[in-house]
Protein backbone atom coordinates (compact mmCIF):
# COMPACT_ATOMS: atom_id res chain seq x y z
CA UNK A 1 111.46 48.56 165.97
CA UNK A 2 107.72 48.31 165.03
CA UNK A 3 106.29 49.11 168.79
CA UNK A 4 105.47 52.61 170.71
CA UNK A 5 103.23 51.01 173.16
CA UNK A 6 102.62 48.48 175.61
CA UNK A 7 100.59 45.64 174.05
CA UNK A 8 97.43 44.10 175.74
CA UNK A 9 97.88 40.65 175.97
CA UNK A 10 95.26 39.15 178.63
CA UNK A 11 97.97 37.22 181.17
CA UNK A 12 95.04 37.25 183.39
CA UNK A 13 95.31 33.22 183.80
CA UNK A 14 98.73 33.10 185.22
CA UNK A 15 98.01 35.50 188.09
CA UNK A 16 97.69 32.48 190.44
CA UNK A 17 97.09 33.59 194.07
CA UNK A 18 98.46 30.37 195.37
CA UNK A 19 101.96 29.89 197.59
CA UNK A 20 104.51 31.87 195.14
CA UNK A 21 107.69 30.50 195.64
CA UNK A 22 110.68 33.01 194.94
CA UNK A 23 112.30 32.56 191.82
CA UNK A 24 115.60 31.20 191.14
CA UNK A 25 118.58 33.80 190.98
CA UNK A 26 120.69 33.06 188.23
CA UNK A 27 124.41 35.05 187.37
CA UNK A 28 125.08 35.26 191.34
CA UNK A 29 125.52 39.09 193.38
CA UNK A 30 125.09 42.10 190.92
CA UNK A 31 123.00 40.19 188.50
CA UNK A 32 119.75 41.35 187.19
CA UNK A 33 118.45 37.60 185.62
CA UNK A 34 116.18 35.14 187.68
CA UNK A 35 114.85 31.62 186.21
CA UNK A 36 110.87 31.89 186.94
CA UNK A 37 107.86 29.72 186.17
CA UNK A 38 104.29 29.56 186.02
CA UNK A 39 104.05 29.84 190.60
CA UNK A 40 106.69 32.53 191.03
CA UNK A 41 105.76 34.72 186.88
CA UNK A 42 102.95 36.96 188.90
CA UNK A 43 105.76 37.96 191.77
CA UNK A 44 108.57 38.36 189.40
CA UNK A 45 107.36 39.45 186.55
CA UNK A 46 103.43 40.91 186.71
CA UNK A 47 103.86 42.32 189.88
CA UNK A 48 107.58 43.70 189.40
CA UNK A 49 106.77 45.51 186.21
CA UNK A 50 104.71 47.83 187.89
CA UNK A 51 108.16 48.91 189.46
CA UNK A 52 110.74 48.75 186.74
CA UNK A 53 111.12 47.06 183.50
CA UNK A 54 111.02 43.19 183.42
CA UNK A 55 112.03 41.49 180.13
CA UNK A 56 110.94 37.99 179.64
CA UNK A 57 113.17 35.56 177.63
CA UNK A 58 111.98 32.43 176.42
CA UNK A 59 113.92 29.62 175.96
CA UNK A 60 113.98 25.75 175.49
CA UNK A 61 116.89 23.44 176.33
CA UNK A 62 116.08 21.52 172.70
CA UNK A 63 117.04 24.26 170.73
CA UNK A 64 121.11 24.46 171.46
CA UNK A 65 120.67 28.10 169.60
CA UNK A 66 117.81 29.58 171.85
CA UNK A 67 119.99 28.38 175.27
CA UNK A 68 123.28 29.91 173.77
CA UNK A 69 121.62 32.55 173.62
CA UNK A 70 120.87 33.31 177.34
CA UNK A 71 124.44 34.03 177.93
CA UNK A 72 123.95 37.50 175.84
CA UNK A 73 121.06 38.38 176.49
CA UNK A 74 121.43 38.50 180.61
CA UNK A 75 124.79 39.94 179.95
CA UNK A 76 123.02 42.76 177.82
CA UNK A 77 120.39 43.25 180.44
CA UNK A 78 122.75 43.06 183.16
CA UNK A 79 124.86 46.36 181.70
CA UNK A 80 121.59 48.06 182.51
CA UNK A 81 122.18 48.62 186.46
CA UNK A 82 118.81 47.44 187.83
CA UNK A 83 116.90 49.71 184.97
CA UNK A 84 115.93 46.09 183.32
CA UNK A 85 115.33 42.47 184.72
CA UNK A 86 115.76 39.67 182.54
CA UNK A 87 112.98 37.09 183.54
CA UNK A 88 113.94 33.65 181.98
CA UNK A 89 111.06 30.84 181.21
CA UNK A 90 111.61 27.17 180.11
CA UNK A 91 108.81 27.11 177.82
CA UNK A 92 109.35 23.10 178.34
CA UNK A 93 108.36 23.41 181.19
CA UNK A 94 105.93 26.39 181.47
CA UNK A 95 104.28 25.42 178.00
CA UNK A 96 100.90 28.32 179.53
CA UNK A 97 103.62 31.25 179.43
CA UNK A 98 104.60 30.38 176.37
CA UNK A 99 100.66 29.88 174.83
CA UNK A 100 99.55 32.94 176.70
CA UNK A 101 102.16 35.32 174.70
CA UNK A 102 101.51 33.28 171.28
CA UNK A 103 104.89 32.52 171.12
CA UNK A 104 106.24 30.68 167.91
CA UNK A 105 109.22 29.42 168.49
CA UNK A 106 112.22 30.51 170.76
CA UNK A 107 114.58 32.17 171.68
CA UNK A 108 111.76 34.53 172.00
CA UNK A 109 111.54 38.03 174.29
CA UNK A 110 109.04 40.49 175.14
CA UNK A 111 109.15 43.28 177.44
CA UNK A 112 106.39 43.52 180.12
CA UNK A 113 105.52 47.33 181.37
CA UNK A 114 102.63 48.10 184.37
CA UNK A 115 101.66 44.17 183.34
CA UNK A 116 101.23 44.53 180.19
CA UNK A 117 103.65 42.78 177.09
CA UNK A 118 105.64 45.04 174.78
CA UNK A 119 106.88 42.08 171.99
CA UNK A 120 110.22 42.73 170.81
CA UNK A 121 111.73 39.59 169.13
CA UNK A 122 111.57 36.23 167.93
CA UNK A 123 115.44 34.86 167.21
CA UNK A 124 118.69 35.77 168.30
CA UNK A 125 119.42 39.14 167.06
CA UNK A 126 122.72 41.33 166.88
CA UNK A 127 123.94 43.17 170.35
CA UNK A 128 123.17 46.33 168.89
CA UNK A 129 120.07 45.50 167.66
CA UNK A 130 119.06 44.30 171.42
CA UNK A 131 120.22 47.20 172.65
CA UNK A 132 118.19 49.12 170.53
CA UNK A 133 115.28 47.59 171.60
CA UNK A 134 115.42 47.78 175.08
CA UNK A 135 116.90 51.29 175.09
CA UNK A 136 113.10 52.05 173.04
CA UNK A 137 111.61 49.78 176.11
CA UNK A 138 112.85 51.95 179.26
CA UNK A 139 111.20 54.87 177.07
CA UNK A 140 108.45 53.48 177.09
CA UNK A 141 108.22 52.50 180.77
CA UNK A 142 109.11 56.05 181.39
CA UNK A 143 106.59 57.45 179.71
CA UNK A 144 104.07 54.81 181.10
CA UNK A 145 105.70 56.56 184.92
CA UNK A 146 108.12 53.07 185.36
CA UNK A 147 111.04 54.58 186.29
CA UNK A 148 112.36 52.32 188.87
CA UNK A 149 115.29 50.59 189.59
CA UNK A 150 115.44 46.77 190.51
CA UNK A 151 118.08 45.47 193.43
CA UNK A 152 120.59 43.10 192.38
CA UNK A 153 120.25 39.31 192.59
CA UNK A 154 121.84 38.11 196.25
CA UNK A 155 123.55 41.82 196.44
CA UNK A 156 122.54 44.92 198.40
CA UNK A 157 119.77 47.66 197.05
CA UNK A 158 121.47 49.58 194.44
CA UNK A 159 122.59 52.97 196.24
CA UNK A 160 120.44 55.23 193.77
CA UNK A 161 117.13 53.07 194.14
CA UNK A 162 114.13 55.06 194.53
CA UNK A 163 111.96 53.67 197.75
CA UNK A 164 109.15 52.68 196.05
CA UNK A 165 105.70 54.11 196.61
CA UNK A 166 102.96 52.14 198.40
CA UNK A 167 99.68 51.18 196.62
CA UNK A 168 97.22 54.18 196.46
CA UNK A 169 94.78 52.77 199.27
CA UNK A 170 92.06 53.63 196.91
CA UNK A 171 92.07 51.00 195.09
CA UNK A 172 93.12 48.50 197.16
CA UNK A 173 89.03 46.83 196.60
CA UNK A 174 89.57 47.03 192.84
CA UNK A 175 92.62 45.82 192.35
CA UNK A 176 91.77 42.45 194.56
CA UNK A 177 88.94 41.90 192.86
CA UNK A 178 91.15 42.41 188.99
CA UNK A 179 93.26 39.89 190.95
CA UNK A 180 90.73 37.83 191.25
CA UNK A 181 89.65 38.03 187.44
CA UNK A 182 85.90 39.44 188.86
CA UNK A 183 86.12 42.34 186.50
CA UNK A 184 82.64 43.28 187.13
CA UNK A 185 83.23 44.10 190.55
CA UNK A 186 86.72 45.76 189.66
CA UNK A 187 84.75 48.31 187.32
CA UNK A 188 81.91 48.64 190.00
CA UNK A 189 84.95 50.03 192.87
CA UNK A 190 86.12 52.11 189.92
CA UNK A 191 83.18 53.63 188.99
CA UNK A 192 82.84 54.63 192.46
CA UNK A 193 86.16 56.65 193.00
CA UNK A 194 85.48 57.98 189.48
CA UNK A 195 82.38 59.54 191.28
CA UNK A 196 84.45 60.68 194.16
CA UNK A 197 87.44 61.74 192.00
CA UNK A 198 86.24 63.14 188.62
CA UNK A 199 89.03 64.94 187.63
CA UNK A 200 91.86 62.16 188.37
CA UNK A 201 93.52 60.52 185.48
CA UNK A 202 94.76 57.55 187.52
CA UNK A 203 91.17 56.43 188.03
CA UNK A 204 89.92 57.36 184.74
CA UNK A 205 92.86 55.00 183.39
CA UNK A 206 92.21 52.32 185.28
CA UNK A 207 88.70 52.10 184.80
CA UNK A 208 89.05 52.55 181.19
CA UNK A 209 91.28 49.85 181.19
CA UNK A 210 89.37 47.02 183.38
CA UNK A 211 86.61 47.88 181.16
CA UNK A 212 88.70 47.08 178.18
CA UNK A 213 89.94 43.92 179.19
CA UNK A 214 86.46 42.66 180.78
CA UNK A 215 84.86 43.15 177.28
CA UNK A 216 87.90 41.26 175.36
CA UNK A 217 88.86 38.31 178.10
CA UNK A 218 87.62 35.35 176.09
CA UNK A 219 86.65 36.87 172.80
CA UNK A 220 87.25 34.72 169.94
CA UNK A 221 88.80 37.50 167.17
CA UNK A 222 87.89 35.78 163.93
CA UNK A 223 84.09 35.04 165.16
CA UNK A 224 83.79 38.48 166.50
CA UNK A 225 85.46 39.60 162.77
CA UNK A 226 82.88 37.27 160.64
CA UNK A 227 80.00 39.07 162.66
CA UNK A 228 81.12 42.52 162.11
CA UNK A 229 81.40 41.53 158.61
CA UNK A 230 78.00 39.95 158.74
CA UNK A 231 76.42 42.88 159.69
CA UNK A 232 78.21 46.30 159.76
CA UNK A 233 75.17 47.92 161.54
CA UNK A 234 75.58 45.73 164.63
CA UNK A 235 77.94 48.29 166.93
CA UNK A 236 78.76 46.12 169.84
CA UNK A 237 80.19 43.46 167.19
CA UNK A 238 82.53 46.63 165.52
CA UNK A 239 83.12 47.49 168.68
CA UNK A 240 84.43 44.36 169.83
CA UNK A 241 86.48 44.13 166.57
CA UNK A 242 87.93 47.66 167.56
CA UNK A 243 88.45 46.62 171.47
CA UNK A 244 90.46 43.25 170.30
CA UNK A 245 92.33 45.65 167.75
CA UNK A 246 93.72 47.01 170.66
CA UNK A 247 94.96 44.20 172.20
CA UNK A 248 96.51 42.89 168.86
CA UNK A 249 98.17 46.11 168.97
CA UNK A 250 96.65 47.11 166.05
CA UNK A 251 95.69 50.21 167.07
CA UNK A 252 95.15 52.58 163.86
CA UNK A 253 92.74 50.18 162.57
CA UNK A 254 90.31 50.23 165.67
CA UNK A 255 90.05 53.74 165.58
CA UNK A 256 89.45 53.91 161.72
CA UNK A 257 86.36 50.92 162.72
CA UNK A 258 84.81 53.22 164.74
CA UNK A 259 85.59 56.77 163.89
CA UNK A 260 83.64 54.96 160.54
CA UNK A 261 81.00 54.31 162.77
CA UNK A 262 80.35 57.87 164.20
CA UNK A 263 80.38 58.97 160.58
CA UNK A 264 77.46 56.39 159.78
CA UNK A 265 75.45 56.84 162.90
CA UNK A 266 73.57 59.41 164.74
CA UNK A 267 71.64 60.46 167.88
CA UNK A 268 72.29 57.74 170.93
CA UNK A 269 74.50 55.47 168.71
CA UNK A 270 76.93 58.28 167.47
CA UNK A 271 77.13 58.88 171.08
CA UNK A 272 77.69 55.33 172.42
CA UNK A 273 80.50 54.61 169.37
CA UNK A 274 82.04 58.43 170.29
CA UNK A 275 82.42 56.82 173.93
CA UNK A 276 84.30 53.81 172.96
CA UNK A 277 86.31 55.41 171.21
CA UNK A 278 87.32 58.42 173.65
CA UNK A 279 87.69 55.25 176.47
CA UNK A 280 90.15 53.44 173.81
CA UNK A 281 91.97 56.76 173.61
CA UNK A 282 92.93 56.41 177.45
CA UNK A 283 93.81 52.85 177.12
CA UNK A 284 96.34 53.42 174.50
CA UNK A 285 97.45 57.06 176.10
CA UNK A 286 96.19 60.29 175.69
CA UNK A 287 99.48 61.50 174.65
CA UNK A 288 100.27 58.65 172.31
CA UNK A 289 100.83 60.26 167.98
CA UNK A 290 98.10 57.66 166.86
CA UNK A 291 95.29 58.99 169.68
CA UNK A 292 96.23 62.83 168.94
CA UNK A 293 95.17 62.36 164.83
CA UNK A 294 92.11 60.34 165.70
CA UNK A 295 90.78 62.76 167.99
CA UNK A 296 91.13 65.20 165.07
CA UNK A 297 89.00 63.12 162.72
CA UNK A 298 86.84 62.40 165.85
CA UNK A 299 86.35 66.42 166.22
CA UNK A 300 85.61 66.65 161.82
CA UNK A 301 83.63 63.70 162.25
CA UNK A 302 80.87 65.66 165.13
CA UNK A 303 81.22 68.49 163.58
């Protein structure tokens, strides 16, 4: 299981604010699988991973294998209790789901935690090997503070659900305008509480964050690769290499880019790269193996 984090996928585009029909329940009472699409993905699936662990399973009618396999997966994710929610897409139908997760072929599933996609497989694989996967999955949602439990399809709340917490009011202006894809005002509301509230995390996160994906919605990897390689003195081109290493989930080799850089600069650019890099580490998680070694070489690297 080659994952430890959530990956960073921009699913930015399918956060329509439109009429979001509910989706449709699929398995009957005590099930934990729902049929979405492209209207009801931002309720269902965005929006109710912030809660508890949605796993989306794409499928296509044409490929006898990938429907097949539908049966075991929801009967996998229903043995869960409410800890997982299998979110099923027609890719035949919802062809932008499928192009915003660069999905190959199908059956193909990827775990979604706080928004954000966790890939976990392309084919059908073994029960035990799915169970493998998604036991690594609520880990990581746990350690990303997802710990909740989702009700069952057309049944009562399950008797151990946690109530959930309301949205911090804080960042109530932020979050509609991340919503809204108007990142600039996002970071602008964030900056503000990070003013007000220096020493919380949560803000620090989220600003770190918004600023992450605001630099990276839109960038075209191999042209922002062939002008890093063009010119390995230019730092917002390595550092837009290192940002959309991130989202790739390639996460080692954007901090090698730029603790490079810190090594080859000085004065107001060693600062500027030593920056990125320490707003990268809260992206990926402060507490996350890869971030605790590079702030190591970050610390020989100043000093």
């Amino acid at each position: 299981m080659n994952f430890s984090r959530p990956g960073a996928i921009d699913l930015s585009a399918l956060k329509q604010p439109a009429a979001r029909p509910a989706p449709a329940a699929t398995g009957g009472a005590g099930s934990y699988v729902l049929d979405i699409d492209e209207r009801s993905f931002q309720t269902a699936a965005l929006e109710a991973s912030m809660s508890y662990v949605v796993v989306l399973g794409l499928w296509s009618a044409r490929a006898p294998q990938s429907a097949a396999f539908n049966d075991t997966l929801g009967a996998v994710v229903n043995s869960y209790g409410g800890q997982i929610v299998l979110a099923r897409v027609d890719v035949d139908a919802n062809p932008p789901i499928a192009q915003a997760l660069g999905v190959q072929g199908v059956p193909y599933v990827a775990g979604l935690v706080k928004g954000q996609p966790v890939p976990l497989f392309q084919g059908t694989v073994e029960e035990t090997e799915m169970r493998r996967f998604f036991d690594e999955l609520v880990k990581i949602a746990a350690e990303n503070g997802v710990t909740g439990r989702a009700q069952p399809v057309g049944g009562a709340p399950a008797e151990d659900q946690e109530a959930e917490e309301p949205e911090d009011p804080r960042f109530a202006a932020a979050e509609e305008a991340f919503m809204a894809s108007d990142f600039d005002t996002a970071v602008a509301e964030y900056e503000k509480l990070r003013v007000q509230y220096p020493a919380d995390v949560e803000v620090a996160e989220r600003l770190a964050r918004v600023k992450w994906l605001s630099r990276t919605k839109g960038a075209d990897l191999q042209a922002a690769r062939a002008a890093a390689a063009a010119d390995p003195g230019d730092l917002q081109a390595q550092m837009l290499v290192a940002d959309l290493d991130i989202s790739g989930g390639h996460v080692e080799d954007a901090f090698a880019r730029l603790l490079d850089l810190v090594r080859r600069t000085s004065g107001d650019e060693r600062e500027t790269v030593r920056e990125r890099l320490l707003e990268l580490f809260t992206v990926v998680g402060i507490a996350d193996p890869v971030v605790m070694t590079a702030r190591r070489s970050l610390a020989t690297a100043l000093f």
